[in-house]
N, C-alpha and C. Protein backbone atom coordinates (compact mmCIF):
# COMPACT_ATOMS: atom_id res chain seq x y z
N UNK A 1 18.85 26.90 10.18
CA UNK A 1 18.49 25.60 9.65
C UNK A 1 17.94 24.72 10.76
N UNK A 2 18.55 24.65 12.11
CA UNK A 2 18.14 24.07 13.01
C UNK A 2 16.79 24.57 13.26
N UNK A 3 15.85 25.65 13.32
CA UNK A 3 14.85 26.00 13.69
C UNK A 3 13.82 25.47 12.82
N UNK A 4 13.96 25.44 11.33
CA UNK A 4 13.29 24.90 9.93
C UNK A 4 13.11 23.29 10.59
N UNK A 5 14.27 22.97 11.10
CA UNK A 5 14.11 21.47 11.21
C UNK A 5 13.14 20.89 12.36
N UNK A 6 13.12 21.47 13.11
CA UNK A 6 12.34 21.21 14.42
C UNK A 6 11.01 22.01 14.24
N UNK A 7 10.46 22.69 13.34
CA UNK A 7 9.13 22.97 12.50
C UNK A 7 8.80 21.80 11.95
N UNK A 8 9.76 21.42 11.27
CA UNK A 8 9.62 20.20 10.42
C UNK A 8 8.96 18.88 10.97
N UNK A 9 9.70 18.61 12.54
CA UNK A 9 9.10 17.56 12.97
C UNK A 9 7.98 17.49 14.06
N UNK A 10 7.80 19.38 14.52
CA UNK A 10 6.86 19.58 15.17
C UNK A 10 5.88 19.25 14.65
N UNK A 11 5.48 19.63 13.42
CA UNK A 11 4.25 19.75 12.40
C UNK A 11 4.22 18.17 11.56
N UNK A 12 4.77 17.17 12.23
CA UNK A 12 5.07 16.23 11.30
C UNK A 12 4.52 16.13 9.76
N UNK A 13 5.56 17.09 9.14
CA UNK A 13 5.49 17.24 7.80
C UNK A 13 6.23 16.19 6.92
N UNK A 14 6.59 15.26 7.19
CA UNK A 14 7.10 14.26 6.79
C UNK A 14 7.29 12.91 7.40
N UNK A 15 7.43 11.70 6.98
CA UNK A 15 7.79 10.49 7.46
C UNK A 15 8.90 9.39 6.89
N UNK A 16 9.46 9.09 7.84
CA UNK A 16 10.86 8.53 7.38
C UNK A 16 10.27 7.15 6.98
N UNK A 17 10.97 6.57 5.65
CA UNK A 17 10.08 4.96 5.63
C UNK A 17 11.29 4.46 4.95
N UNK A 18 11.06 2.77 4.80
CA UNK A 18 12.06 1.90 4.34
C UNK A 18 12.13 2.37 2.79
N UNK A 19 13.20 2.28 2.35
CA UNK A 19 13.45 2.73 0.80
C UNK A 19 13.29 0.71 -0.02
N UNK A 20 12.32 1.49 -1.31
CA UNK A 20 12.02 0.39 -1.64
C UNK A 20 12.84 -0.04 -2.58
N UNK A 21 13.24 -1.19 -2.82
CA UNK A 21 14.24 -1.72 -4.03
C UNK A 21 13.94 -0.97 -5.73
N UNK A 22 12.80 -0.73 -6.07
CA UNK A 22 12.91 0.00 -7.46
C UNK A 22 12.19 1.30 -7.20
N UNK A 23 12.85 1.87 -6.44
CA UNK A 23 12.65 3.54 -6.16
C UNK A 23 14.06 4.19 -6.32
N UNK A 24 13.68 5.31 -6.86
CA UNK A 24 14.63 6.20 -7.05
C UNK A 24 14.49 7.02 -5.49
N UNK A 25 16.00 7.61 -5.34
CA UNK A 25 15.71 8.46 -3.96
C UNK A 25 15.59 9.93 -4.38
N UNK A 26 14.76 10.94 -3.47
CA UNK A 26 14.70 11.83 -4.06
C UNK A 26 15.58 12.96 -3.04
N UNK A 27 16.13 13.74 -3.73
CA UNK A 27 16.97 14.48 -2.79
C UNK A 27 16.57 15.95 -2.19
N UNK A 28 16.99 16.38 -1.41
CA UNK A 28 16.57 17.80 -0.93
C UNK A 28 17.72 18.48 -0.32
N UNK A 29 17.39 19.46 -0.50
CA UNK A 29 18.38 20.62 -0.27
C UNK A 29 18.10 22.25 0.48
N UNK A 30 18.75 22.63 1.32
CA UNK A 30 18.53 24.00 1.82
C UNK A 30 19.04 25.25 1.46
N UNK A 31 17.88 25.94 1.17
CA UNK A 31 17.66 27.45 0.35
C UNK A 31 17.65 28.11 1.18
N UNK A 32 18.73 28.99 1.86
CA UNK A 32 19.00 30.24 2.52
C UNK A 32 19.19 31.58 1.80
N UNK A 33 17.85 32.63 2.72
CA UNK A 33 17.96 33.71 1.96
C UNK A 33 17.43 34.67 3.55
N UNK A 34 18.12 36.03 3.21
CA UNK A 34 18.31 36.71 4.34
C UNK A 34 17.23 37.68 3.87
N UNK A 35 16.40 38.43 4.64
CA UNK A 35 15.26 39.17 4.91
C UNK A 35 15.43 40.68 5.30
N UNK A 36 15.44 41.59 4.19
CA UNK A 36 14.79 43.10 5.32
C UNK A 36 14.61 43.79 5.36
N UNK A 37 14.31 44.89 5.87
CA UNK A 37 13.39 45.87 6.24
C UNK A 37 13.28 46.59 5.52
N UNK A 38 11.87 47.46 5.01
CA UNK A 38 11.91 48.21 4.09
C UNK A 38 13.06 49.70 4.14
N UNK A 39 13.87 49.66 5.36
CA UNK A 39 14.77 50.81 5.08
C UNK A 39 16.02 50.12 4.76
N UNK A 40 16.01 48.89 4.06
CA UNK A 40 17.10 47.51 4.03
C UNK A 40 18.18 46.99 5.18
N UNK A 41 17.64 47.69 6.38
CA UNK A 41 18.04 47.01 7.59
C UNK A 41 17.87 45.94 7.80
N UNK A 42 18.63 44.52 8.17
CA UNK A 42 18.92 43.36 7.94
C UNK A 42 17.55 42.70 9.01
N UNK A 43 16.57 41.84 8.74
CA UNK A 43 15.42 41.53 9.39
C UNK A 43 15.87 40.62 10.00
N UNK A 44 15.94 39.43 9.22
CA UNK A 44 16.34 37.74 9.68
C UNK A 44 16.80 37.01 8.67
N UNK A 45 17.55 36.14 8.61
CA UNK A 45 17.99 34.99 8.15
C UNK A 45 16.98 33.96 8.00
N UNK A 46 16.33 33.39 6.82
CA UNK A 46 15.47 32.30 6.65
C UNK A 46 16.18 31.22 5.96
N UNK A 47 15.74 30.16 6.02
CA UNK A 47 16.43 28.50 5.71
C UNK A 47 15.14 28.42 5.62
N UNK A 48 15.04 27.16 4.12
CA UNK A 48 14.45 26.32 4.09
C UNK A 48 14.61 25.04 3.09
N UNK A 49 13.94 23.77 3.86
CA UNK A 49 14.80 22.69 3.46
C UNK A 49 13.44 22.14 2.30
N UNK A 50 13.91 22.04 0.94
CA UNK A 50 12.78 21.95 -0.15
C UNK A 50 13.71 20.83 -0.77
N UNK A 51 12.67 19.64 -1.49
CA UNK A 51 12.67 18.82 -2.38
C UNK A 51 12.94 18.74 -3.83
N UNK A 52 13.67 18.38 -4.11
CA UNK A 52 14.49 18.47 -5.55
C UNK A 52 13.28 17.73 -6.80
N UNK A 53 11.97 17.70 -6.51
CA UNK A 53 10.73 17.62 -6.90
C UNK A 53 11.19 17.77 -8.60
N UNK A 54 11.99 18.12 -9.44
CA UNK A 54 12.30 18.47 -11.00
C UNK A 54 12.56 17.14 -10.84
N UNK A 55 13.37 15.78 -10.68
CA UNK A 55 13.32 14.38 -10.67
C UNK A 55 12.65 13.52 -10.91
N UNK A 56 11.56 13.91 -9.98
CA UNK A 56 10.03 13.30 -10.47
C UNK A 56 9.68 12.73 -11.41
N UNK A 57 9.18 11.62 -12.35
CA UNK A 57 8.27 11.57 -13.67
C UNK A 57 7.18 11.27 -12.52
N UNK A 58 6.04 12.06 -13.63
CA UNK A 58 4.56 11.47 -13.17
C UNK A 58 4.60 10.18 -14.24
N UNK A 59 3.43 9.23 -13.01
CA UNK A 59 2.95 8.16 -13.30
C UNK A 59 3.85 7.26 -13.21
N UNK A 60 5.50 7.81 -12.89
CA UNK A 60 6.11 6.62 -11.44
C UNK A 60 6.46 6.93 -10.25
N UNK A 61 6.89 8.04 -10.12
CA UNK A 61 7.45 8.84 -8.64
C UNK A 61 5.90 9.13 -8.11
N UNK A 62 4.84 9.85 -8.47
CA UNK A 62 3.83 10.20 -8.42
C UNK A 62 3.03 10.27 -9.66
N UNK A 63 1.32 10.33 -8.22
CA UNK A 63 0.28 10.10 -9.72
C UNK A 63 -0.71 11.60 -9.73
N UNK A 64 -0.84 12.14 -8.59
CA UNK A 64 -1.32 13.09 -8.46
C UNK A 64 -0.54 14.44 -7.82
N UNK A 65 -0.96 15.73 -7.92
CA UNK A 65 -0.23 16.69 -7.01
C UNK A 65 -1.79 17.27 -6.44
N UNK A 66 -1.48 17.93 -5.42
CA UNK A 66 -2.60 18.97 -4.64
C UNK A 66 -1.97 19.35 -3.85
N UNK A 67 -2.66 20.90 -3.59
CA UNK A 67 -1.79 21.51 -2.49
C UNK A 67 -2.60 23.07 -2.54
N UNK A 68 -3.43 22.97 -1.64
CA UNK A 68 -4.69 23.64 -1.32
C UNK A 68 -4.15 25.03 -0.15
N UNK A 69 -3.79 25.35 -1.03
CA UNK A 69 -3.03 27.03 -0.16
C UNK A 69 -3.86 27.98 -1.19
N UNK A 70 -4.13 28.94 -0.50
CA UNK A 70 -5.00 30.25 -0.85
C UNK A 70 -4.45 31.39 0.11
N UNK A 71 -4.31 32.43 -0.39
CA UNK A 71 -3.67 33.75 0.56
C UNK A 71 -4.91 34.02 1.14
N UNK A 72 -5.10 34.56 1.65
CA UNK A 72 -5.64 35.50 2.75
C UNK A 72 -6.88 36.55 1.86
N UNK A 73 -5.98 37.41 1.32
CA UNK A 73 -6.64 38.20 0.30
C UNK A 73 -7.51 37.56 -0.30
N UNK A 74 -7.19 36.23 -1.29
CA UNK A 74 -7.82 35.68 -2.00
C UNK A 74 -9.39 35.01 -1.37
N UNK A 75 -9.30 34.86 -0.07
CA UNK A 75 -10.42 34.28 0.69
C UNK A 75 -11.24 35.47 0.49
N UNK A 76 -10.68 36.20 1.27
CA UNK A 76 -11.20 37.91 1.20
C UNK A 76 -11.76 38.35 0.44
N UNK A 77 -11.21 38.08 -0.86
CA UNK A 77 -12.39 38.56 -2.12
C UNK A 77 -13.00 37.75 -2.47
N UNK A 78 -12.91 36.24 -2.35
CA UNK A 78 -14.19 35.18 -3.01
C UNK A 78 -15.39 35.29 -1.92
N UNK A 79 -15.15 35.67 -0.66
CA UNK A 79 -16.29 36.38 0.34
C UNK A 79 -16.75 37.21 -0.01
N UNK A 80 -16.13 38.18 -0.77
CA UNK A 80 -17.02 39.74 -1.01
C UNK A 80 -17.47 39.82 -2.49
N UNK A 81 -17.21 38.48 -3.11
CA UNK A 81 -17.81 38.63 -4.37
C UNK A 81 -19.09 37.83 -3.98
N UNK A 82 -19.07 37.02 -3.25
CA UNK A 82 -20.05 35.86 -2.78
C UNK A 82 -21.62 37.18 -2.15
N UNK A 83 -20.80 37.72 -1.25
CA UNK A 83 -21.99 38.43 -0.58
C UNK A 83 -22.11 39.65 -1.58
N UNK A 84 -21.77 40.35 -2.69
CA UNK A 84 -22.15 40.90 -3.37
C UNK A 84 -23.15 40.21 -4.67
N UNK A 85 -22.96 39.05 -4.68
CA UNK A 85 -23.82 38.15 -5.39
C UNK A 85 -25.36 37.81 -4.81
């Protein structure tokens, strides 16, 4: 958990701010799950600290979502459909 956390503020993935009088707070919590190897030899231990985001209503907590992640693969083939075009 300590390692998740200091990712956390390396990458400043977040910012601490004054809580406003008609805000709800939103809570978060850490999801530990252990990792391994395809002969099920124990890999690593992963933590991660995720947002209780089900709380939410849109159009008061938030108005929009985005979140622009694409695998690898997926680049991979919109390139090779592109140059097969």
């Amino acid at each position: 958990m300590e390692a998740e956390l200091r990712m956390i503020h390396k990458n400043d993935t977040w910012e601490l701010v004054d809580r406003l009088a008609n805000r709800k707070i939103i809570g978060v919590k850490c999801v530990f799950r252990t990792k391994h190897n395809a002969d099920g030899s124990l890999n690593k231990h992963k933590a991660r600290l995720v947002v209780k985001g089900y709380i939410q209503q849109h159009g008061i907590d938030f108005f929009e979502t985005f979140a622009p992640v694409a695998k690898l693969d997926t680049i991979r083939l919109l390139f090779a459909l592109a140059a097969q075009k």
